[in-house]
N, C-alpha and C. Protein backbone atom coordinates (compact mmCIF):
# COMPACT_ATOMS: atom_id res chain seq x y z
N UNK A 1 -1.81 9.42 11.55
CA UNK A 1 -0.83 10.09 12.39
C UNK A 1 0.08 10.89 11.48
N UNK A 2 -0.11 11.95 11.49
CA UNK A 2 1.23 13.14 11.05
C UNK A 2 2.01 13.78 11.61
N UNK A 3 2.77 13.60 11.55
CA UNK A 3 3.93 14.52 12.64
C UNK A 3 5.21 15.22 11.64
N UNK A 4 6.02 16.08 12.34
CA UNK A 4 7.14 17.14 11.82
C UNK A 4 7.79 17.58 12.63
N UNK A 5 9.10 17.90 12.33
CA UNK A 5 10.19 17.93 13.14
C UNK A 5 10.86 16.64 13.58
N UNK A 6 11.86 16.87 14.91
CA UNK A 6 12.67 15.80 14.98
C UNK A 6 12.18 15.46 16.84
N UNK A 7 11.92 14.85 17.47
CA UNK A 7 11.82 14.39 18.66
C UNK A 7 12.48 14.78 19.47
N UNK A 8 12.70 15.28 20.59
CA UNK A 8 13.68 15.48 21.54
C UNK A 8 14.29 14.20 22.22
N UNK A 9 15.59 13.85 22.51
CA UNK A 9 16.21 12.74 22.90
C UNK A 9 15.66 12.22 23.93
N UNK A 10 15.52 10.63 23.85
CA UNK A 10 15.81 9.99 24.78
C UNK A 10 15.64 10.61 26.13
N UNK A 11 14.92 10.54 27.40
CA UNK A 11 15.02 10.49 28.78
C UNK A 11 15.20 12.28 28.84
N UNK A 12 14.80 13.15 28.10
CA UNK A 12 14.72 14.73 28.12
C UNK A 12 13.83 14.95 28.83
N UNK A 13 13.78 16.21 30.20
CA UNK A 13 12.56 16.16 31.04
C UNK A 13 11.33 17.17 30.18
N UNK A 14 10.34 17.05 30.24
CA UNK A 14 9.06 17.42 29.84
C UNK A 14 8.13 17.56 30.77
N UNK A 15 7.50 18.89 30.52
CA UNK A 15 6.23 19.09 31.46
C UNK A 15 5.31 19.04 30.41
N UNK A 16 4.28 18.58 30.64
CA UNK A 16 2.62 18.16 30.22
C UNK A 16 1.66 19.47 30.84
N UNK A 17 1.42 19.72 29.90
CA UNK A 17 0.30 20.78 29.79
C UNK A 17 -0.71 20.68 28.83
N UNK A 18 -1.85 20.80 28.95
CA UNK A 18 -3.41 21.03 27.81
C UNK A 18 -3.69 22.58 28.07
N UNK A 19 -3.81 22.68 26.74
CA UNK A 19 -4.65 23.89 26.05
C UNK A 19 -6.05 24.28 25.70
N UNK A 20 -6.29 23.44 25.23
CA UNK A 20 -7.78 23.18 24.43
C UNK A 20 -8.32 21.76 24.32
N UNK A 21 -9.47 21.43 24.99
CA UNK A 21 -10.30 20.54 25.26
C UNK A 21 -11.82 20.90 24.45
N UNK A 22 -12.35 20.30 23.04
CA UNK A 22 -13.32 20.88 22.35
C UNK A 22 -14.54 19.83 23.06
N UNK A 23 -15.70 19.87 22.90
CA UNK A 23 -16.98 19.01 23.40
C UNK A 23 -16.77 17.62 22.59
N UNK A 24 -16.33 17.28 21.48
CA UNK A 24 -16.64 16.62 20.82
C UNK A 24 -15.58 15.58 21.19
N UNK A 25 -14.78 16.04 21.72
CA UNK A 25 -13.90 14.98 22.58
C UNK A 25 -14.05 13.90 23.71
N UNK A 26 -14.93 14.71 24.36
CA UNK A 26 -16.07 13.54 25.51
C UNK A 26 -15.02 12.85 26.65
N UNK A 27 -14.26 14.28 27.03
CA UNK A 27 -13.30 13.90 28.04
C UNK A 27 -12.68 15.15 28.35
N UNK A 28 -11.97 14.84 30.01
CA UNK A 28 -11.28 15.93 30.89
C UNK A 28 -10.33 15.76 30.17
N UNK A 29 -9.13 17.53 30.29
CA UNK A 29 -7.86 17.27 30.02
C UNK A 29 -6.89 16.47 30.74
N UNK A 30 -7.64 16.39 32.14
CA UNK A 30 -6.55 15.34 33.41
C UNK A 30 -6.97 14.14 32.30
N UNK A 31 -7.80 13.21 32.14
CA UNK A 31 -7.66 12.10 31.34
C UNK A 31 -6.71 12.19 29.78
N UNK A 32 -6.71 13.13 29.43
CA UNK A 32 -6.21 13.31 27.87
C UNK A 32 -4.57 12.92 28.35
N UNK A 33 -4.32 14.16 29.63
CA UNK A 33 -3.20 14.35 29.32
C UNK A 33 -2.74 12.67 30.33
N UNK A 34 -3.48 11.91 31.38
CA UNK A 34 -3.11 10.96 31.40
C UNK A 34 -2.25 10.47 30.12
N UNK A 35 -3.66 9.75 29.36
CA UNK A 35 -3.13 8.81 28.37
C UNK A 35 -2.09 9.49 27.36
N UNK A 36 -1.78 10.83 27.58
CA UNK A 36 -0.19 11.04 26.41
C UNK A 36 0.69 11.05 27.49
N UNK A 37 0.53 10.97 28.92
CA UNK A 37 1.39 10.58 29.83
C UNK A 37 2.35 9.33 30.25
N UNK A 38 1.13 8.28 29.42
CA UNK A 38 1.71 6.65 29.53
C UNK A 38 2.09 6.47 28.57
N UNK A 39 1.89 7.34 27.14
CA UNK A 39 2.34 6.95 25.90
C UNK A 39 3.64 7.38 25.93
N UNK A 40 4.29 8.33 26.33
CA UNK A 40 5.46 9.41 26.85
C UNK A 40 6.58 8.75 27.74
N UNK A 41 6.13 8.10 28.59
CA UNK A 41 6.68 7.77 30.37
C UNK A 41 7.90 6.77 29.78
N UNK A 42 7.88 6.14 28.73
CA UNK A 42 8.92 4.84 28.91
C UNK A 42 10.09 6.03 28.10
N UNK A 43 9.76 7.19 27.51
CA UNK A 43 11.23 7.59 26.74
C UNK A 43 11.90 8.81 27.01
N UNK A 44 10.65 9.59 28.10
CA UNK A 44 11.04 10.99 29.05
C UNK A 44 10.81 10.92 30.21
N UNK A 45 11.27 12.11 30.81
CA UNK A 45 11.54 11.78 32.33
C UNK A 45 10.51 13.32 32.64
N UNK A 46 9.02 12.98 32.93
CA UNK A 46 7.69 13.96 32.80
C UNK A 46 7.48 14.24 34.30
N UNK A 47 7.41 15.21 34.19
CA UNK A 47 6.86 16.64 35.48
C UNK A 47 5.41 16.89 34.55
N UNK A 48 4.64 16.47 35.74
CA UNK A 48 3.36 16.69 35.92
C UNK A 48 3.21 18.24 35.89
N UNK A 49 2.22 18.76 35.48
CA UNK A 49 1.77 20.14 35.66
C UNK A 49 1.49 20.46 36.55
N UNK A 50 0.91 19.63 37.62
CA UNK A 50 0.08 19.88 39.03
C UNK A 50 1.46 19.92 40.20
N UNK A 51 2.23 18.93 39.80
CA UNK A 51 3.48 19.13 41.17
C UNK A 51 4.29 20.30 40.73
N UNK A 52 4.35 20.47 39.45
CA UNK A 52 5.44 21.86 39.00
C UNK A 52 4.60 22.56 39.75
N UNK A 53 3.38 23.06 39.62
CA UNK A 53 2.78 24.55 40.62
C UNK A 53 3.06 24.03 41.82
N UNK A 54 3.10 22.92 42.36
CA UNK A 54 3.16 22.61 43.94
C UNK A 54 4.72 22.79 43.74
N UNK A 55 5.69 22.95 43.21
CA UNK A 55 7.25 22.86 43.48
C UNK A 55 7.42 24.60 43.16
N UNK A 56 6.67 25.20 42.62
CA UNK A 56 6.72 26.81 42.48
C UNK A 56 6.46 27.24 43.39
N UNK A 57 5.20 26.76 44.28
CA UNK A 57 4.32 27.81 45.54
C UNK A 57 5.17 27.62 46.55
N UNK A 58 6.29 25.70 46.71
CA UNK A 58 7.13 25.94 47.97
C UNK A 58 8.44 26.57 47.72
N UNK A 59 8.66 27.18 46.57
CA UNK A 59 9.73 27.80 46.32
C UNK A 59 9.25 29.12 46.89
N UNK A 60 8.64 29.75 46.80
CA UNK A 60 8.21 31.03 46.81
C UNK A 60 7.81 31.19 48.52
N UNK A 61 6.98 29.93 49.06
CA UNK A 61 7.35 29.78 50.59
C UNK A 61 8.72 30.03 50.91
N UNK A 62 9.37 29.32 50.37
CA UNK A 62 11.10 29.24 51.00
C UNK A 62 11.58 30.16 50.83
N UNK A 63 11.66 30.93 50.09
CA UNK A 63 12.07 32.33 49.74
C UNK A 63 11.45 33.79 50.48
N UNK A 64 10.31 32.89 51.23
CA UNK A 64 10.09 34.11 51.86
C UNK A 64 10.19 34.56 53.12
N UNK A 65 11.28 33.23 53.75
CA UNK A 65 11.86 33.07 54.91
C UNK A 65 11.09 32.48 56.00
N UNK A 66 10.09 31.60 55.60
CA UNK A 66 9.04 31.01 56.48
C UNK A 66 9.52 29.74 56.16
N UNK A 67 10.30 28.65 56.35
CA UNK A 67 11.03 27.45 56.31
C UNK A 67 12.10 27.19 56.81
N UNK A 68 12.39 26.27 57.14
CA UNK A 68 13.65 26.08 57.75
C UNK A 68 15.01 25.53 56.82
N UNK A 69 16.33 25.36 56.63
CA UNK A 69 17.16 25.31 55.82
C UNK A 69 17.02 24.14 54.90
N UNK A 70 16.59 22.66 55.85
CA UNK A 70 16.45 21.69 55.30
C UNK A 70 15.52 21.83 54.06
N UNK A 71 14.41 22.41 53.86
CA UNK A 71 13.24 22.89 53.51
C UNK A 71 13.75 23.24 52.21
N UNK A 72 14.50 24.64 52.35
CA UNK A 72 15.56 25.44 51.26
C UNK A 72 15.99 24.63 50.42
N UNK A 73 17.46 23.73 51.35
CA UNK A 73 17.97 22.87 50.58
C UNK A 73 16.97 21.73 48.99
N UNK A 74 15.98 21.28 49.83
CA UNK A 74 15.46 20.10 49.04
C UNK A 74 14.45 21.29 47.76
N UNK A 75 13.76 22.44 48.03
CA UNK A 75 13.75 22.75 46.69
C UNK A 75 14.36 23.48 45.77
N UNK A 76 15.60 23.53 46.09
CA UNK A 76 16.71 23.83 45.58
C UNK A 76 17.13 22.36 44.07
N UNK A 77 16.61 21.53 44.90
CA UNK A 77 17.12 20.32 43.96
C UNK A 77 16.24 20.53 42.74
N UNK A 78 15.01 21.27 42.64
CA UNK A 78 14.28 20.69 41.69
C UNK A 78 14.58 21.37 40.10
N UNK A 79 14.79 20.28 39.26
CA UNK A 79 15.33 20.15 37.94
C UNK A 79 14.24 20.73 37.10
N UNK A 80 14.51 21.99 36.34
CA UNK A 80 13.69 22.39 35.17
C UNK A 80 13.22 21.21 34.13
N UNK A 81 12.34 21.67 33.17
CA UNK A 81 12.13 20.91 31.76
C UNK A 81 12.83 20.94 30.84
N UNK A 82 13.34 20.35 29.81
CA UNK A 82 13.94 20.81 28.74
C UNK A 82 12.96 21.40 27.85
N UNK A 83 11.47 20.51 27.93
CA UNK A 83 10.81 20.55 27.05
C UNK A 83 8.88 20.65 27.74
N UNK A 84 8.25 21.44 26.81
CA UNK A 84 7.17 21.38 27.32
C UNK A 84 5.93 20.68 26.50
N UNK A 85 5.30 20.20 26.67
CA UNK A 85 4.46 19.01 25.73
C UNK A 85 3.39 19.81 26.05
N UNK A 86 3.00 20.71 25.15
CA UNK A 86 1.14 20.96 24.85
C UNK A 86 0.16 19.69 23.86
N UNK A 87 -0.66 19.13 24.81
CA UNK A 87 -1.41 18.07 24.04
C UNK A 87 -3.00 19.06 24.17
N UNK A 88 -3.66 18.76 22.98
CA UNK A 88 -4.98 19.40 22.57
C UNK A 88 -5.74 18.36 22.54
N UNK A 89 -7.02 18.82 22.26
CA UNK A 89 -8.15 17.13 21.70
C UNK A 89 -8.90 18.66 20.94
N UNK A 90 -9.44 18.43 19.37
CA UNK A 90 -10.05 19.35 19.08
C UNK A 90 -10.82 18.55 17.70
N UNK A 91 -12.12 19.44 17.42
CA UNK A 91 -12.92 18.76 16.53
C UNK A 91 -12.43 18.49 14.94
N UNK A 92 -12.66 17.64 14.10
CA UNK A 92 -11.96 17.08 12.94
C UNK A 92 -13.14 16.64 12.16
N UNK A 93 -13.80 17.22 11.80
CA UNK A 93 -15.15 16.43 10.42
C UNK A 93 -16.50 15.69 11.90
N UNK A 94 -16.32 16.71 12.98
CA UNK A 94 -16.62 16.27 14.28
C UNK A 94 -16.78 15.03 14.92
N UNK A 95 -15.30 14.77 14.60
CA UNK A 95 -14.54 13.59 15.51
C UNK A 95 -13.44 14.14 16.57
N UNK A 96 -12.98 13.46 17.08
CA UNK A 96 -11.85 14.13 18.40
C UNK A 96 -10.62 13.80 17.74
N UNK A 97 -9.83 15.15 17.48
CA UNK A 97 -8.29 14.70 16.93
C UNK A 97 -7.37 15.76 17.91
N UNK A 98 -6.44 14.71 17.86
CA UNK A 98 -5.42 14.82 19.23
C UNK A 98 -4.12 15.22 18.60
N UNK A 99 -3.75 16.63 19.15
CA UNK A 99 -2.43 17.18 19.05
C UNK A 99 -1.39 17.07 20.04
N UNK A 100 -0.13 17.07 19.61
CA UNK A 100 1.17 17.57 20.47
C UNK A 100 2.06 18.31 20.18
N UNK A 101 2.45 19.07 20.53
CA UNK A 101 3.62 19.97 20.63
C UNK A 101 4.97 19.74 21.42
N UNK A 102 6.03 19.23 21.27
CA UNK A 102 6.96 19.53 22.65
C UNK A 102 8.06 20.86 21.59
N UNK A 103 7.66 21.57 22.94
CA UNK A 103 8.31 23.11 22.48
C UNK A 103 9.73 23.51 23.63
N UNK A 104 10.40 23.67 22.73
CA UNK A 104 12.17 23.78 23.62
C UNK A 104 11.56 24.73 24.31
N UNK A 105 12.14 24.39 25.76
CA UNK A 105 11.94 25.63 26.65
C UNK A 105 13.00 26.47 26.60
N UNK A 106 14.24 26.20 26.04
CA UNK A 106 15.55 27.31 26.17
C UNK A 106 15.01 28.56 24.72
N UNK A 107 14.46 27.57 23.64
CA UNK A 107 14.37 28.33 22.51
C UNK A 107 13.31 28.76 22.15
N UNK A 108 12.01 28.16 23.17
CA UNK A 108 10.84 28.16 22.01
C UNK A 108 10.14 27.87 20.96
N UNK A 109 11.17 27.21 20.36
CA UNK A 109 10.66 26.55 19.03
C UNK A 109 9.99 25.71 19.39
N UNK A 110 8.81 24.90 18.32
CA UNK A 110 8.42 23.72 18.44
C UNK A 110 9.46 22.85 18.16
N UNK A 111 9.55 22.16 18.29
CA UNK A 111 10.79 20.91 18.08
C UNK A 111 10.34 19.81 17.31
N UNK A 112 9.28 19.39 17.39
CA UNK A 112 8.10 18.30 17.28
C UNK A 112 6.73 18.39 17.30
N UNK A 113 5.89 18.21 16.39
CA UNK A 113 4.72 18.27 16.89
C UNK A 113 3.78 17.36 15.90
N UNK A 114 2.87 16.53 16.25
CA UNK A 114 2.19 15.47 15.41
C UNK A 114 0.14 15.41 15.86
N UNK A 115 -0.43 15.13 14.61
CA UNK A 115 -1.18 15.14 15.09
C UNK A 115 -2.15 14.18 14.38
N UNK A 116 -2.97 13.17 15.33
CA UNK A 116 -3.91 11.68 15.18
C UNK A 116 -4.95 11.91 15.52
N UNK A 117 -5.50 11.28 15.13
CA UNK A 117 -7.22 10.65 15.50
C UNK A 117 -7.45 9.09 15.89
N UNK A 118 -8.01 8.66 17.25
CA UNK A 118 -8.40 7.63 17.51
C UNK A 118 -9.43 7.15 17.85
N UNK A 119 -9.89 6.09 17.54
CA UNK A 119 -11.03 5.95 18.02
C UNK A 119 -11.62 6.23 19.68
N UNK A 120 -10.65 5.50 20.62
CA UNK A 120 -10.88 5.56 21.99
C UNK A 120 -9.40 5.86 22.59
N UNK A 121 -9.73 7.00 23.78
CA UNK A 121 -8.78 7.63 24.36
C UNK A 121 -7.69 6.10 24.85
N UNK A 122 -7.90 5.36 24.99
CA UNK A 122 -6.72 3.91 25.67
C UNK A 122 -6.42 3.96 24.54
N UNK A 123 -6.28 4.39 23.28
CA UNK A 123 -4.95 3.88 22.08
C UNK A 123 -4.27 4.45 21.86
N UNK A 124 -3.98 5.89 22.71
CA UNK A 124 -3.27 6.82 22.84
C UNK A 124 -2.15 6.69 23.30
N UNK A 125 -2.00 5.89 24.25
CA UNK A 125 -0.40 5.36 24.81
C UNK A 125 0.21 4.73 24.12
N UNK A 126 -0.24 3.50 23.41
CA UNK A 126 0.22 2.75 22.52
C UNK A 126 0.61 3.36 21.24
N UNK A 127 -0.42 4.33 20.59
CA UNK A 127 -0.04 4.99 19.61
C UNK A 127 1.13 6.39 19.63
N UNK A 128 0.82 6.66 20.59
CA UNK A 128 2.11 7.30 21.00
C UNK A 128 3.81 6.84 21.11
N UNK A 129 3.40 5.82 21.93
CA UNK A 129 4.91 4.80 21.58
C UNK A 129 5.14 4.21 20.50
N UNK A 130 4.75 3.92 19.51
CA UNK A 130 4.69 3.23 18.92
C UNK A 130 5.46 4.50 17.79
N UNK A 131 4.75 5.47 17.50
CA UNK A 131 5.31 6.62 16.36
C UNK A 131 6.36 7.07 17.14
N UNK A 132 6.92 7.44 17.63
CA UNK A 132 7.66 8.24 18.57
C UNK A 132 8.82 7.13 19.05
N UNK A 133 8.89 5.93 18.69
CA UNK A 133 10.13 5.19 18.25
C UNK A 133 11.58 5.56 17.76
């Protein structure tokens, strides 16, 4: 495990996104980004990639005057990311090695980013919590 930079605090919201999924990985990005999802979940507060587009398309409903106020109101509530987590799986001496990124969304910068090799995708949560202490 190698990593650089400094972590973003404690309970910071993050959206989960994949980039690159190579063959030699022998898995979907919905599973990848599962397991950096459970490794993640006990120290950020994570927006799925799939409900952010579902919280964009009813914004863009509501805005286009086809809803009613209540409607307005509630996606009005919904809270940006601070941070966006690109996780990869890509080939390594053709083994599967697993990247992350969480990149400030105000700045862009990477903030953090580390990158492991495991044997099986379930040690990914654990190994995730575990460095990221």
């Amino acid at each position: 495990f190698e990593s650089s930079g400094t972590r973003p605090i404690d309970r910071s919201s993050i959206v989960l996104m994949s980039n690159e999924i190579n063959s030699c990985c022998n898995s979907s990005k919905d599973l990848i980004l599962d397991m950096v999802s459970l490794g993640l979940s006990d120290k950020y507060n994570l927006i799925d990639r799939t409900q952010l587009d579902s919280m964009i398309e009813e914004q863009k409903l509501q805005l286009s005057g086809l809803t009613n106020d209540d409607q307005a109101i509630e996606a009005g509530m919904i809270v940006g990311a601070q941070y966006s987590v690109i996780a990869n799986c890509s080939c390594m001496e053709g083994a599967p090695a697993y990247s992350i990124k969480f990149i400030n969304c105000e700045t862009s910068e990477v903030s953090y980013s580390a990158v492991f090799q495991t044997e099986s995708l379930s040690n990914i949560p654990s190994l995730l919590k575990t460095k990221l202490e």
